[in-house]
Structure formats: structure tokens, C-alpha cells
Protein backbone atom coordinates (compact mmCIF):
# COMPACT_ATOMS: atom_id res chain seq x y z
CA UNK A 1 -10.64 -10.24 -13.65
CA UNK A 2 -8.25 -7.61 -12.08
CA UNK A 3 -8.75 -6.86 -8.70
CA UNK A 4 -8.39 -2.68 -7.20
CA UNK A 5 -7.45 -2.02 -3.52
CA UNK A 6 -7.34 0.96 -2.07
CA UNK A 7 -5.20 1.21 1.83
CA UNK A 8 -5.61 4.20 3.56
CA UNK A 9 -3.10 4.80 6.40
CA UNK A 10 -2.19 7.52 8.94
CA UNK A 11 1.21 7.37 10.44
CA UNK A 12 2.18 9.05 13.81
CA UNK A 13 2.85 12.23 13.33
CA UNK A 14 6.60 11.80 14.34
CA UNK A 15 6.88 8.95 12.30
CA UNK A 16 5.53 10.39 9.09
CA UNK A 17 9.36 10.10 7.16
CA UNK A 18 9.83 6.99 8.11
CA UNK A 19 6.55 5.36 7.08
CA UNK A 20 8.00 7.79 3.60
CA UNK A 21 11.15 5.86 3.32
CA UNK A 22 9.29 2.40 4.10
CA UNK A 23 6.98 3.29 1.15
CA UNK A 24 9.82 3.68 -1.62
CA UNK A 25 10.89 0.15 -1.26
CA UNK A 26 7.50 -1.45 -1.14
CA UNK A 27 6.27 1.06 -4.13
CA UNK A 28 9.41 0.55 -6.51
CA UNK A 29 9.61 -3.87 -5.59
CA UNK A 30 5.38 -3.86 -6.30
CA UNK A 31 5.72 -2.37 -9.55
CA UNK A 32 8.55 -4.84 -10.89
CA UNK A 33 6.09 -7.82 -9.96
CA UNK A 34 4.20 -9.88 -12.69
CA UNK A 35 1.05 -9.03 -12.92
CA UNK A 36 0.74 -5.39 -11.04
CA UNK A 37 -0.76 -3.07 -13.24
CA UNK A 38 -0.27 -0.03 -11.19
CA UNK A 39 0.73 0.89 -8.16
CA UNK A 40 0.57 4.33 -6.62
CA UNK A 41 0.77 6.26 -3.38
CA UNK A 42 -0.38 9.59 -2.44
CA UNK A 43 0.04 11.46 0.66
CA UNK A 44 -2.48 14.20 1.79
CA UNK A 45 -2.01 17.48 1.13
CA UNK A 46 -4.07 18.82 4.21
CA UNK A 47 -2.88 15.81 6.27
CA UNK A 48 0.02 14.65 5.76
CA UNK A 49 0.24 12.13 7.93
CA UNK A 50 -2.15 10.69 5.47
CA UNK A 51 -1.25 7.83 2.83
CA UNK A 52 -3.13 6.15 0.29
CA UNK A 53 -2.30 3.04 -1.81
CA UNK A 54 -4.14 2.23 -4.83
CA UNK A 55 -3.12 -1.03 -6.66
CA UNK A 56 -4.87 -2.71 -9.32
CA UNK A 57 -3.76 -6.89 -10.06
CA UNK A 58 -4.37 -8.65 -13.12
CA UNK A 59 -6.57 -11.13 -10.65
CA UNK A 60 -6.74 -12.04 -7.41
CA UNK A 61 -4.14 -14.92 -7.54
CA UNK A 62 -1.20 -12.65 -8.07
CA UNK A 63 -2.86 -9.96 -5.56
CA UNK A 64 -2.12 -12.75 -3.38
CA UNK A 65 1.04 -14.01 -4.42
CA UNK A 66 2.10 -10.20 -4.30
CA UNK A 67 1.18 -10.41 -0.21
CA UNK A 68 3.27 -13.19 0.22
CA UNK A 69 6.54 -11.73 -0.64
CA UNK A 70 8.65 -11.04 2.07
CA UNK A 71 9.37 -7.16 1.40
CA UNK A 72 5.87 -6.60 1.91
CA UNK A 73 5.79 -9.04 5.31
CA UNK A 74 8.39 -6.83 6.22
CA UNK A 75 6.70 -3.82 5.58
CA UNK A 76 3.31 -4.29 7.34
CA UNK A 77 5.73 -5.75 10.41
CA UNK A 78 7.50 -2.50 10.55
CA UNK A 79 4.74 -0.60 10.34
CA UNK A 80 2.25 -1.10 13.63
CA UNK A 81 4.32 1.43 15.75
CA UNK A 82 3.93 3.83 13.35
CA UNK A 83 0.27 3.91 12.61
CA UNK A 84 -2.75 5.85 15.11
CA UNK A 85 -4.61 3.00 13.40
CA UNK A 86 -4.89 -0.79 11.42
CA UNK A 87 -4.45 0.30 7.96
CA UNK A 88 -8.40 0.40 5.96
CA UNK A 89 -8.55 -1.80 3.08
CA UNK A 90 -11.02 -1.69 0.06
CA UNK A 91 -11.48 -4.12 -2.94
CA UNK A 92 -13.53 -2.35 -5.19
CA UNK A 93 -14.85 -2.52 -8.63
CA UNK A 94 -14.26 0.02 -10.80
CA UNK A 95 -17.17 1.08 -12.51
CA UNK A 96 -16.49 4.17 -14.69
């Protein structure tokens, strides 16, 4: 069953091009992973120190696997400083 998350994150407002450049790595090493179906971020157009992630698995398993790598350790290690908040995660079920 493939699982959907959805991360919403705010950097600092002096940090918002950083978080930017962090993103490109972890977006372009996701994609190339078994088993990720997609894998997109947006940033807000009102806010945008805004971010979303959306990422859809082929199952839970791999989701996992995928959060062991170490690019993404690295990446949610870099980030605390640059956040006004812990990042909100959603596992959802898409219904339509």
C-alpha cells in the first residue's frame, strides 16, 4: 500500500535560501531512490518562508528505508536553526 506524507516547514526568514539550497539535494537524491513515486516541494507564494513536501512511497518499508539514508540525517540535522518551528508531518490517505 503506498504511503503519502505531507511536511510543512517555515524557515527563518534570513535563512529562507539556505533551507532552498538544502532542499535541491534532498529533492533530486529522494527521487533517484527505489520505490519513491514522487517527490515534490513547493514554497508559498504569500509566504515564502513557507515549504511543503509531499512524497508518496510504494509502502511504508521503503518510506522508512528512505529516512535512514544519511543525506536525509543530514538534512533534518542542518535544519533546526533554521526553522521558527519542528517541521508538521501528515500520513494521509488519499481518497480522491
Amino acid at each position: 500500500m503506498t504511503i503519502n506524507i505531507t511536511v510543512l516547514l517555515e524557515s527563518k526568514e534570513e535563512f529562507t535560501e539556505k533551507l532552498k539550497e538544502l532542499f535541491e539535494g534532498l529533492v533530486v537524491k529522494s527521487r533517484e531512490e527505489a520505490g519513491c513515486i514522487q517527490y515534490d516541494l513547493h514554497q508559498n507564494i504569500e509566504n515564502p518562508q513557507a515549504f511543503i513536501l509531499h512524497e508518496v512511497w510504494e509502502n511504508k518499508d521503503i518510506f522508512d528505508r528512505h529516512n535512514s539514508q544519511q543525506y536525509v540525517k543530514d538534512f533534518f540535522a542542518a535544519t533546526p536553526t533554521l526553522l521558527k518551528a519542528e517541521p508538521k508531518i501528515y500520513f494521509t490517505t488519499k481518497l480522491a
